[in-house]
Protein backbone atom coordinates (compact mmCIF):
# COMPACT_ATOMS: atom_id res chain seq x y z
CA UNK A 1 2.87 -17.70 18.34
CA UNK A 2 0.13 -16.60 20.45
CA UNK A 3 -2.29 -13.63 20.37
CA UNK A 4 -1.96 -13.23 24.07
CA UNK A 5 1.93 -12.39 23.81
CA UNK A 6 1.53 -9.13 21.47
CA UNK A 7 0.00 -6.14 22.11
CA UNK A 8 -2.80 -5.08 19.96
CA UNK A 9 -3.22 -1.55 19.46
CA UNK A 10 -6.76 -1.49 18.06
CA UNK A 11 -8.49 1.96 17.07
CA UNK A 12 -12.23 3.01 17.77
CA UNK A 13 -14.75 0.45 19.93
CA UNK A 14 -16.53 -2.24 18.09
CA UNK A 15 -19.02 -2.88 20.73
CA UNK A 16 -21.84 -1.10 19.11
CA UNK A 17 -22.11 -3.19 16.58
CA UNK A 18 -25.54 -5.45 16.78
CA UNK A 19 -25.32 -7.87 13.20
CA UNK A 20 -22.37 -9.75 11.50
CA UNK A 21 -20.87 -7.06 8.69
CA UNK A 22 -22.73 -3.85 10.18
CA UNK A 23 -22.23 -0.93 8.39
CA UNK A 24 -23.98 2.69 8.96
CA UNK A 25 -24.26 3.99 5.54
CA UNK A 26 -25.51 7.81 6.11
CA UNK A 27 -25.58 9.02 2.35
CA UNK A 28 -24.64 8.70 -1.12
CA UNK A 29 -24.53 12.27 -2.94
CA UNK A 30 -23.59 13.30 -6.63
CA UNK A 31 -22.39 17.23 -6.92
CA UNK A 32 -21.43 18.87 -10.23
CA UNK A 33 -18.93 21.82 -10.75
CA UNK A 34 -22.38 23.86 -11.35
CA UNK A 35 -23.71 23.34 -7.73
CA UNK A 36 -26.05 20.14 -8.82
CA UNK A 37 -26.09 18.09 -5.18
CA UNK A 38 -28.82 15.27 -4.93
CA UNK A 39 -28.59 11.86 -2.87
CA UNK A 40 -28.53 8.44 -4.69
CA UNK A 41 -28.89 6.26 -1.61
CA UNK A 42 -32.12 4.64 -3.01
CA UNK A 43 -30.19 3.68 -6.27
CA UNK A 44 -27.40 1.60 -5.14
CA UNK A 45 -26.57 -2.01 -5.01
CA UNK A 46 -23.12 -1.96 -4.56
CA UNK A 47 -20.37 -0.15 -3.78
CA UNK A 48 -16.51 -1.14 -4.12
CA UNK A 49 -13.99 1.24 -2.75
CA UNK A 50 -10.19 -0.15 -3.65
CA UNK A 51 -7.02 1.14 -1.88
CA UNK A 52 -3.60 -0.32 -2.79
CA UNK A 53 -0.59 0.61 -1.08
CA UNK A 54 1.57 0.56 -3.87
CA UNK A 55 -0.85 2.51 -6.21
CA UNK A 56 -0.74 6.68 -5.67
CA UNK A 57 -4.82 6.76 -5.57
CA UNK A 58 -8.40 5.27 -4.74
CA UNK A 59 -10.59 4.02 -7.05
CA UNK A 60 -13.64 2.21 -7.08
CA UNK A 61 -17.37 1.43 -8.94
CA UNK A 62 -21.11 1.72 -7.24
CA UNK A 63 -23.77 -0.05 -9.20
CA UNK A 64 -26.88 2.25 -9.64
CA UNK A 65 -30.54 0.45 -10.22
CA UNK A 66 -32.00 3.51 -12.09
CA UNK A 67 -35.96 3.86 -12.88
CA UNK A 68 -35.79 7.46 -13.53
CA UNK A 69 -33.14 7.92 -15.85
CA UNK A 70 -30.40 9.82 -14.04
CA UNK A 71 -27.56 10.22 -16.42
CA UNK A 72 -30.24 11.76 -18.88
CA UNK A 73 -31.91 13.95 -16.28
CA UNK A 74 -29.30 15.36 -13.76
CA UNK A 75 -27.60 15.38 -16.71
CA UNK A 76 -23.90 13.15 -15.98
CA UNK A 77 -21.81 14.80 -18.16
CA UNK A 78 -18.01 13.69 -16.70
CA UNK A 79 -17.19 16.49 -14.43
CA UNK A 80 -19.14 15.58 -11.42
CA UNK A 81 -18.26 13.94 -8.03
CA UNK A 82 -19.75 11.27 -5.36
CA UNK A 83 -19.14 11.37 -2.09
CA UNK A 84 -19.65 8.68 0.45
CA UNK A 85 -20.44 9.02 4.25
CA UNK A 86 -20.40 5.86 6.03
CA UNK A 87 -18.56 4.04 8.95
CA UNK A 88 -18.52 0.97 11.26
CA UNK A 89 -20.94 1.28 13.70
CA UNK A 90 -19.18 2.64 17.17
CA UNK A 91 -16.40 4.02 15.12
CA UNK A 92 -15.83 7.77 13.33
CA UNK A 93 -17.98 8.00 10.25
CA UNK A 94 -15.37 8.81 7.14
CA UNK A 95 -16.80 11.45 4.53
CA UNK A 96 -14.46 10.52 0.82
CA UNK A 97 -15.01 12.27 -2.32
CA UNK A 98 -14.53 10.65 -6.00
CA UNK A 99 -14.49 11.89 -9.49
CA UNK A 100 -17.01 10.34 -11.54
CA UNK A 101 -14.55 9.21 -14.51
CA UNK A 102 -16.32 6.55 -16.18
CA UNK A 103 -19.70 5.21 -17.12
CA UNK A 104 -20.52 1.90 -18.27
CA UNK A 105 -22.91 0.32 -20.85
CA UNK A 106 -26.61 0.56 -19.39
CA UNK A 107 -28.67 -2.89 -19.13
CA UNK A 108 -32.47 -3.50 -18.62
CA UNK A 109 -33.24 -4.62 -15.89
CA UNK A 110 -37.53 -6.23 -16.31
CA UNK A 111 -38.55 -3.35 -18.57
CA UNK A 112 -37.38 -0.87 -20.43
CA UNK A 113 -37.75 1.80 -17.57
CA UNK A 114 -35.30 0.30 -15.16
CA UNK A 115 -31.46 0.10 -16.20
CA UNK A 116 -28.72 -1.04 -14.17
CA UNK A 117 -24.83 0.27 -14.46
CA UNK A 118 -22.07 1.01 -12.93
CA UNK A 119 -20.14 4.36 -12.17
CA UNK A 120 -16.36 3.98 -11.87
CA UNK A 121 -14.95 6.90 -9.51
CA UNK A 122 -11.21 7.55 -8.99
CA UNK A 123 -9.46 10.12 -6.64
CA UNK A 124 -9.76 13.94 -7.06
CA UNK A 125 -5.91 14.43 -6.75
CA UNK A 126 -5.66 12.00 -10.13
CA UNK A 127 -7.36 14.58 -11.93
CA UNK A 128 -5.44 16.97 -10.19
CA UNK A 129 -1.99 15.55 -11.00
CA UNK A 130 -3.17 14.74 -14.63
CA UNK A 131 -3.61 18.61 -14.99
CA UNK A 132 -0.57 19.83 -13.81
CA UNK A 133 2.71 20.43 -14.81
CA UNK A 134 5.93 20.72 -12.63
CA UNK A 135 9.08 22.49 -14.17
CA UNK A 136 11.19 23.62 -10.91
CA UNK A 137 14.25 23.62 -8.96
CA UNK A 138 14.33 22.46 -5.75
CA UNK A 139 16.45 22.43 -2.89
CA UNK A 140 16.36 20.66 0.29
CA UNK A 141 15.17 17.26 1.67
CA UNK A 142 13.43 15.14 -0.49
CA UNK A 143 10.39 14.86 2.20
CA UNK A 144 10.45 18.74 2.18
CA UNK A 145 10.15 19.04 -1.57
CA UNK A 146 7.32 16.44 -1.76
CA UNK A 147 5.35 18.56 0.91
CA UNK A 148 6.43 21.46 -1.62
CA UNK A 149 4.81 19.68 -4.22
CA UNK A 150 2.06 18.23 -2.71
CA UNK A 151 0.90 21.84 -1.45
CA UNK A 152 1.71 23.89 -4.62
CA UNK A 153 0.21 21.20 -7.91
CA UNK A 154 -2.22 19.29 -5.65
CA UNK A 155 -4.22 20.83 -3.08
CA UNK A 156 -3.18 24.32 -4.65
CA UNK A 157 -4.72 23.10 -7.78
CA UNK A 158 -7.70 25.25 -8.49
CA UNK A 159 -9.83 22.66 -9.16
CA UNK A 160 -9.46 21.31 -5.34
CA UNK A 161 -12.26 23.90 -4.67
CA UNK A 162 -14.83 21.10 -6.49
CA UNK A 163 -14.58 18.75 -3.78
CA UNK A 164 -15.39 21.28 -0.68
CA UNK A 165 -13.89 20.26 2.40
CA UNK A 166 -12.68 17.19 1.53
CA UNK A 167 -9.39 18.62 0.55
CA UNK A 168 -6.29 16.04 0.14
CA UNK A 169 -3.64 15.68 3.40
CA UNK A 170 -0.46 14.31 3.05
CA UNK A 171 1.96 12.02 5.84
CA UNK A 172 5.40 13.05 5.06
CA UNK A 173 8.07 10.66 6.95
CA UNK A 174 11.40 12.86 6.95
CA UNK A 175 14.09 11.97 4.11
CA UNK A 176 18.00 11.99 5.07
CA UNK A 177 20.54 14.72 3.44
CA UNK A 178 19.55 17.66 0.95
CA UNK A 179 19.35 17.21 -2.48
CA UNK A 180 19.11 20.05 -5.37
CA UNK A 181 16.76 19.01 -8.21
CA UNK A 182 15.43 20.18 -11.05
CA UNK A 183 11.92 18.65 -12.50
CA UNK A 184 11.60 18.79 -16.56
CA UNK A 185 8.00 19.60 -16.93
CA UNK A 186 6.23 16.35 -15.06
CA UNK A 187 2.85 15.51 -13.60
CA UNK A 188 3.21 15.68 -9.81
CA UNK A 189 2.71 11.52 -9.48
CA UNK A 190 5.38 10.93 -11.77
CA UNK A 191 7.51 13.21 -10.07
CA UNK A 192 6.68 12.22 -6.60
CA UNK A 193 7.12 8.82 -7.59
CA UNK A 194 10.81 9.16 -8.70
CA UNK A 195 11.63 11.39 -5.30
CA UNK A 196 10.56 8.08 -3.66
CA UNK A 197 12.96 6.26 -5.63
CA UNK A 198 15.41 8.25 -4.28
CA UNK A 199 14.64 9.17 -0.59
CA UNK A 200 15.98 7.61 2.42
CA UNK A 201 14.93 7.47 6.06
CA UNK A 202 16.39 10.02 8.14
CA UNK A 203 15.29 7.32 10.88
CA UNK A 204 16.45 4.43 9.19
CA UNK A 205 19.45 5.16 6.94
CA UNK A 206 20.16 2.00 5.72
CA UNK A 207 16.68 1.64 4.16
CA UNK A 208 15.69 3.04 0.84
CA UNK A 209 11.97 1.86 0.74
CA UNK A 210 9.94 4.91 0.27
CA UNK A 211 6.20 4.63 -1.59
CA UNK A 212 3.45 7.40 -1.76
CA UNK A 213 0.43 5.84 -1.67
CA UNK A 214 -3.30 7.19 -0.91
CA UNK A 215 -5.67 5.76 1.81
CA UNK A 216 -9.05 6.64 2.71
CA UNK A 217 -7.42 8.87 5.39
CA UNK A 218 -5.51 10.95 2.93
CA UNK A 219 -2.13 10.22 1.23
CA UNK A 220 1.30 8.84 2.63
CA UNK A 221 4.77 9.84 1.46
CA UNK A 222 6.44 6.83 3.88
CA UNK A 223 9.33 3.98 3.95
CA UNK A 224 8.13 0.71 4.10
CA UNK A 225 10.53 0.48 7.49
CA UNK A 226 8.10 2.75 9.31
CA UNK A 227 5.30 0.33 8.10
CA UNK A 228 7.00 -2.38 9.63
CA UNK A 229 7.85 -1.14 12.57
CA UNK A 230 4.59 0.28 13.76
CA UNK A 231 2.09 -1.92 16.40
CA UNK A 232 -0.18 -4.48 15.78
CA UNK A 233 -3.44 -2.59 14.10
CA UNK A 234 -5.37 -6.28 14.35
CA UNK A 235 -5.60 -9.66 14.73
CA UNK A 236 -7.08 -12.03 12.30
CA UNK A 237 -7.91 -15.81 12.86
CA UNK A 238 -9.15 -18.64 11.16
CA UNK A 239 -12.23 -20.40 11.94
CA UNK A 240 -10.55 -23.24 14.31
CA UNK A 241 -7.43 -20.50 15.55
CA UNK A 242 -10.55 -18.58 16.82
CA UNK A 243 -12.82 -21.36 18.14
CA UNK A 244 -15.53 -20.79 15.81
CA UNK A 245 -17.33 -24.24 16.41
CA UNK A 246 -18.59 -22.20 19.82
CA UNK A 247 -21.09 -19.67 20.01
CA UNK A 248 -20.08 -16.82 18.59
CA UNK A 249 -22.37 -13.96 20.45
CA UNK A 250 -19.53 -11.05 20.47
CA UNK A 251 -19.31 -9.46 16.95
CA UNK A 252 -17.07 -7.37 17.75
CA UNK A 253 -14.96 -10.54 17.76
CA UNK A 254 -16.47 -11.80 15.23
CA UNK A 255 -15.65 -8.98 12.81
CA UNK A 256 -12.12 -10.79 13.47
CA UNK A 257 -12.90 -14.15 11.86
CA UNK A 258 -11.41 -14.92 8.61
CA UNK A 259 -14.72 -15.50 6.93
CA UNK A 260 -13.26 -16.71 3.71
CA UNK A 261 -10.81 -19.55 2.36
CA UNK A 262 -7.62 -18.25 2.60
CA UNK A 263 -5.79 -18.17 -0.86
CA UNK A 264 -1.85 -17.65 -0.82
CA UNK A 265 -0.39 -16.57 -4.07
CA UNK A 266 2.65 -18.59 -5.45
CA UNK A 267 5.92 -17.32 -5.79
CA UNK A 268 6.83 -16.54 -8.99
CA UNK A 269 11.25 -16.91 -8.61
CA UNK A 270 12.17 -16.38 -12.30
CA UNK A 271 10.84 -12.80 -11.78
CA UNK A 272 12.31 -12.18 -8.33
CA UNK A 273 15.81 -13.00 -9.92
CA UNK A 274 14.95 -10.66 -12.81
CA UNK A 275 13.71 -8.09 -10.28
CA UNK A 276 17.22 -8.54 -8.31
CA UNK A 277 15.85 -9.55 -4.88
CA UNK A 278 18.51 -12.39 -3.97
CA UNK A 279 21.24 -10.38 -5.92
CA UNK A 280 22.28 -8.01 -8.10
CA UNK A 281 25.64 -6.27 -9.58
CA UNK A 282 25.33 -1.98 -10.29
CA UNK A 283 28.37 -0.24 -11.70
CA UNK A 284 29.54 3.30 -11.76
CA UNK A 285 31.04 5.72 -13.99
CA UNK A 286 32.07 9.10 -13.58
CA UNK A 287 32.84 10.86 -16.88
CA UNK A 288 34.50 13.62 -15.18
CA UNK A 289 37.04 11.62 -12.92
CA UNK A 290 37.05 8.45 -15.61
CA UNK A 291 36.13 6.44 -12.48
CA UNK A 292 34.64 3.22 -12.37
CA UNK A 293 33.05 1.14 -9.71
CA UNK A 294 31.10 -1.94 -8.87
CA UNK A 295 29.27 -3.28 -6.05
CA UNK A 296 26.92 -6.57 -5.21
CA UNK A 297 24.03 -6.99 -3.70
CA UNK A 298 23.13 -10.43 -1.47
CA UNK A 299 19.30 -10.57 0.29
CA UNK A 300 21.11 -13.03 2.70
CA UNK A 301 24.23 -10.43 3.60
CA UNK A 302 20.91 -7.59 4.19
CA UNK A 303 18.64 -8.94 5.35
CA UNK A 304 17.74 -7.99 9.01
CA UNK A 305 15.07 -8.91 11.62
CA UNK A 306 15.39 -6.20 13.78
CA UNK A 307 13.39 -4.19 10.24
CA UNK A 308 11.68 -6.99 8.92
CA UNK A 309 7.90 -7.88 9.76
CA UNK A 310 9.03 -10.95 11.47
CA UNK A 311 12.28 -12.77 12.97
CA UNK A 312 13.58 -15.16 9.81
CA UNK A 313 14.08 -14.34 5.92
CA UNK A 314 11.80 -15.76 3.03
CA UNK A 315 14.18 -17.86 1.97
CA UNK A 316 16.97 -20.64 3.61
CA UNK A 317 20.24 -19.13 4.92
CA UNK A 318 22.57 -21.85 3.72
CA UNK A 319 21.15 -23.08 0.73
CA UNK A 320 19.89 -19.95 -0.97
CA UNK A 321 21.41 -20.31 -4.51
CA UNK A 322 19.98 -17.39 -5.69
CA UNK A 323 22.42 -14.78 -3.65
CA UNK A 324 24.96 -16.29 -5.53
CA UNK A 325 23.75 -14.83 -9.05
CA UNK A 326 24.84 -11.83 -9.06
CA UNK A 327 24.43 -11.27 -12.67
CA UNK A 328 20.57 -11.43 -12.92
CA UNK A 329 20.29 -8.29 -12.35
CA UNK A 330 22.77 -5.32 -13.09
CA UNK A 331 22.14 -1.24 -13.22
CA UNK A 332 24.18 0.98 -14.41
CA UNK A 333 24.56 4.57 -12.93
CA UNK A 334 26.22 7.24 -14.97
CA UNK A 335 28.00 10.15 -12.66
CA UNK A 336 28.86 13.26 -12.96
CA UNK A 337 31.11 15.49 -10.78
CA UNK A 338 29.88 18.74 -10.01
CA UNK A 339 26.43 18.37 -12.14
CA UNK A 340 24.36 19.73 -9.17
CA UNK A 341 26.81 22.23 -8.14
CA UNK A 342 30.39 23.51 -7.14
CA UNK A 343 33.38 21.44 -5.89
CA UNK A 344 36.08 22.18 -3.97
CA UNK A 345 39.41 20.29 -2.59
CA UNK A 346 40.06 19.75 0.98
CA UNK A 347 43.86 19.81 1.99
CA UNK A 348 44.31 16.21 1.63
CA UNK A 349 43.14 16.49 -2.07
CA UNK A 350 40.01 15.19 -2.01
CA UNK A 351 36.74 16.32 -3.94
CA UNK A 352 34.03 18.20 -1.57
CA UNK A 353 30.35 18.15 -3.16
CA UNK A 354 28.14 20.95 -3.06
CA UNK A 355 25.54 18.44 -2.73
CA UNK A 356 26.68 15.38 -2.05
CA UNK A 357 23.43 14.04 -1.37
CA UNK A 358 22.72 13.87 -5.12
CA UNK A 359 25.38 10.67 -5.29
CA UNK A 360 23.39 8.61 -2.69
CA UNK A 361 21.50 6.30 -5.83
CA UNK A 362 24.24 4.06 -6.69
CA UNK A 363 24.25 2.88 -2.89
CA UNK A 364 20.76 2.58 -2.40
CA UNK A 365 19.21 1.51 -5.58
CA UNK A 366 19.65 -2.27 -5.25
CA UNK A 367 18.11 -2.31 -1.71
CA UNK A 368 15.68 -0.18 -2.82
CA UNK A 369 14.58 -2.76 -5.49
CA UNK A 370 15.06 -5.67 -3.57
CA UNK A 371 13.08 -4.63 -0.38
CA UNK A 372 9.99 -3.36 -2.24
CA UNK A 373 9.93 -6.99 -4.12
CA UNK A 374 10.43 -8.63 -0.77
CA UNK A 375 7.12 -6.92 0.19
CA UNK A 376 5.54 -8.32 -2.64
CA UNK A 377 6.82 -11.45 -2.47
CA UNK A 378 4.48 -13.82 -0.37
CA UNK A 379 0.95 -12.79 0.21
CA UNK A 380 -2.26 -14.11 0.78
CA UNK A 381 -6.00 -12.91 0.35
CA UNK A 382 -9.27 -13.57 2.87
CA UNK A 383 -12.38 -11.80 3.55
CA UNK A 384 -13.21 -10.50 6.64
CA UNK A 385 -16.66 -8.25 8.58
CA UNK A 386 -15.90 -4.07 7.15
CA UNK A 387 -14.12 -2.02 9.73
CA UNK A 388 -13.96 1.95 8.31
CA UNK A 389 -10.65 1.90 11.04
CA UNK A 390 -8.85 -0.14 8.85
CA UNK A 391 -6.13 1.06 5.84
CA UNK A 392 -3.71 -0.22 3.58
CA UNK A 393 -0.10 -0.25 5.14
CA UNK A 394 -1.49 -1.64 8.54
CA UNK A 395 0.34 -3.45 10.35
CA UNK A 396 -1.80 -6.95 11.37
CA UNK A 397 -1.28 -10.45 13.36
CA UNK A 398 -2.64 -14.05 11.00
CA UNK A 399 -3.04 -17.09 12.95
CA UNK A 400 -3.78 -20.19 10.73
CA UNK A 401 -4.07 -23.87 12.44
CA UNK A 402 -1.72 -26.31 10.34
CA UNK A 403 -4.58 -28.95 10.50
CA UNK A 404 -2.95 -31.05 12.54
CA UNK A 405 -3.28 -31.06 16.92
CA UNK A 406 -0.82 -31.38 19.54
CA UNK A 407 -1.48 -32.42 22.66
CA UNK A 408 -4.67 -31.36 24.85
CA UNK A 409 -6.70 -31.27 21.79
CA UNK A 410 -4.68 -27.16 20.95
CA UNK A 411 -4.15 -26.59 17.17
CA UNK A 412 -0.41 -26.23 15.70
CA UNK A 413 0.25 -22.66 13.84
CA UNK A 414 0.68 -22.98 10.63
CA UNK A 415 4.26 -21.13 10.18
CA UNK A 416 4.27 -20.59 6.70
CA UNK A 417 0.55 -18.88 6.33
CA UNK A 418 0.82 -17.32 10.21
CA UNK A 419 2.83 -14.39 11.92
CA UNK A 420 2.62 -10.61 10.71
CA UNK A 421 1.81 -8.85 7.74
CA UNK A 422 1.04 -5.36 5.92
CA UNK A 423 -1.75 -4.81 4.57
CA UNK A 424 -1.19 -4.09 0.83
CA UNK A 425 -4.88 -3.97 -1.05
CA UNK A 426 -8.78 -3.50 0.50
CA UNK A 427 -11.77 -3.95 -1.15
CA UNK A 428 -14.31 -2.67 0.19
CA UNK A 429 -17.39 -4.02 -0.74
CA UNK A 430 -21.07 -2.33 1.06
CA UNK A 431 -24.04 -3.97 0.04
CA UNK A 432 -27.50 -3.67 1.38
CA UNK A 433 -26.27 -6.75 3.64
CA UNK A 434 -23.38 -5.33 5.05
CA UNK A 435 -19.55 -4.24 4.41
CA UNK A 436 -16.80 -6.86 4.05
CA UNK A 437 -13.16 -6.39 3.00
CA UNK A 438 -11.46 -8.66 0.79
CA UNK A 439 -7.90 -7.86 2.57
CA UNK A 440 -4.43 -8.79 0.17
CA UNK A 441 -1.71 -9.30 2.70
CA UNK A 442 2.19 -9.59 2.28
CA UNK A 443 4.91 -10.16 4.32
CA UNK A 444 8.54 -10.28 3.58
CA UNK A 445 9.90 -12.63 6.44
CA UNK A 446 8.50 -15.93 8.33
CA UNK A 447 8.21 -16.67 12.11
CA UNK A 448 9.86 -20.13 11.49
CA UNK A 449 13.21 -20.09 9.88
CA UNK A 450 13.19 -22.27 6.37
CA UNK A 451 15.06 -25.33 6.44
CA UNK A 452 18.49 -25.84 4.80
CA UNK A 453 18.07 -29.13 3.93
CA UNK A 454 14.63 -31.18 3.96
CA UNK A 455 14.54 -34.76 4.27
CA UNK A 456 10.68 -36.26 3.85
CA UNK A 457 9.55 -39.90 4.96
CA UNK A 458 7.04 -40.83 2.26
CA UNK A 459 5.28 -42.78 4.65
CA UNK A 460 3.90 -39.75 6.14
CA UNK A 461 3.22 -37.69 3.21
């Protein structure tokens, strides 16, 4: 696996940048509902900004050195908002607003006039969501009503006016079928949350993989498929992958280097089984018909390259015991006919659904589970230069030398840690030295195929 055989589709032009981790920092500003708006830029030490694609918002902490008591004098009372304008330099400088949601114990820093401590800040739309309540019917495509939703309890709350023009946008990848739904007086997350448990791609109809996540561009109602199946956002290499040992004069390469050790995380298999990745039994009854019906689940009978991040599954196709426990996991999924609506009989006798759509669970709900584990399954974590391009769900290359050389002196790839990846968690951390990411990583497939059966010379080990 080679760089040179993929096509990178990188966003904005890194050539402007003249130190390792540059970072253009314009401002740092605190507003209150009351029209208070003053610049902390000479107070900060740090700054962490978190995104996590399988969280529903932002969150994050700056550190404040403070010689003229702020919190007392501004006053901070808890209803007041930061906002952040910075960028990469070369690239579009992002403006984010936060709610200031938490402040932590103060400590003296020399004397008794300087303190140091840390404000916690968390997206607008969580206070939004906490603060309203949903009790509708709706009717339609599940991507339609989260739009619905979206509009009407989050950037129709009247408390979006607090954060200017820095009001919330929403990706919406389009659901297959209608559905008719009623929600019992819930908080728009919630609710938004369980329409993603439900939706399916009208692109990709065998895929049930939906999330709604926020990044620093705005929020994402999206399947994991689309994810996947989107270009190469970057390339990442390791010190040797990237000949390092050479003068390294380009930083706009440089901001490429894996500056960090790279830690993968274990797998934990008790709780995959648990989970039902591998395999898992759901039955059906209908209490109207008296119906019953069962159906398994196998990750080696679904899984498929052609929708996977790369060509071979996590786990050996022969020897992969753990399809064959089908009983690890089971679900249970009452029905009943005619709950969301009339039905009829066609002239050979069969039922015909109002809204069929509302059935679709029972036949999705065990891929749904399995494939959003699969995501989660194998990832690793590195450091790497700040780039205000990049977001959570990207799709990005790894290449990681094995250690050992073949011939003409060129590093093997390292097929376990290399090939491509989403991006599922960025910390970004801006200092007055710079902006690096601490990136989290996951894929659900390898670029090598895992062996059936392994036989080891321990002379070689």
């Amino acid at each position: 696996m080679t760089t040179e055989q993929r096509e990178i589709k990188r966003t904005g032009d890194l050539s402007s940048i003249l130190r390792s981790n540059d970072v253009d920092l314009v401002d740092i500003r605190i507003q209150s509902i009351d029209g208070m708006d003053i610049s902390i830029i000479k107070h900060y030490q740090n700054i962490d900004i978190k995104e996590h694609l399988f969280s529903n918002n932002i969150m994050g902490r700056i550190s404040i050195l403070d010689a003229g008591n702020l919190t007392s004098e501004l006053p901070l009372t808890g209803q007041e908002f930061v906002t952040f304008i910075f960028g990469t330099p070369g690239l579009t400088k992002l403006k984010k607003t936060f709610l200031i949601d938490k402040l932590s114990p103060k400590l003296n820093v020399g004397n008794e006039k300087t303190q140091t401590y840390d404000l916690h800040f968390i997206s607008p739309c969580f206070l939004f969501s906490s603060t309203s309540k949903i009790s509708e019917a709706y009717n339609g495509r599940i991507s339609d009503t989260v739009e619905n939703i979206f509009r009407n309890y989050i950037t129709g709350n009247e408390t979006t006016s607090f954060v200017g023009d820095d009001v919330p946008k929403i990706k919406v990848e389009p659901t297959l079928g209608t559905h008719n739904f009623i929600i019992p007086n819930w908080h728009p997350n919630p609710t938004i949350n369980w329409l993603a448990n439900q939706a399916v791609s009208e692109m990709y109809p065998d895929r049930a993989n939906y999330i709604f996540y926020e990044d620093l561009d705005g929020f994402h109602f999206v399947s994991l498929t689309s994810l996947i199946h989107g270009p190469i956002r970057e390339s990442y290499k390791s010190a040797v992958a990237n000949e390092k040992d050479k003068l390294q004069e380009d930083y706009s390469e440089e901001h490429r280097n894996i500056k960090s050790e790279i830690i993968p995380k274990g797998y934990e298999r008790i709780k995959d089984i648990k989970n039902g990745m591998y395999s898992s039994t759901i039955l059906t009854h209908d209490i109207v018909t008296k119906e019953f019906s069962s159906s398994v689940y196998k990750y080696s009978d679904d899984f498929d390259s052609t929708k996977a991040l790369n060509e071979f599954p996590l786990m050996p196709t022969s020897s992969n015991h753990f399809a064959k426990m089908q009983d690890s996991k089971q679900y249970f999924c009452p029905k009943h006919l005619g709950s969301y609506g009339g039905v009829t009989t066609n002239e050979e006798g069969g039922d015909i659904l109002e809204h069929p759509d509302n059935f679709r669970q029972e036949l999705h709900i065990q891929s749904h589970k399995s494939l959003l584990n699969q995501m989660q399954n194998y990832t690793i974590e590195f450091s790497v230069s700040g780039d205000s391009n990049r977001r959570v769900g990207d799709k990005v290359e790894v290449v990681v030398p094995s250690g050992k050389t073949e011939s003409e002196g060129v590093h093997e790839i390292d097929y376990m840690l290399s090939g491509n990846y989403l991006i599922t968690k960025i910390n970004h951390n801006i200092t007055r030295n710079g902006h690096i990411m601490k990136l989290e990583l996951s894929k659900d497939s390898h670029i090598q195929r895992m062996p059936d059966y392994i036989e080891y010379d321990e002379g070689q080990l």
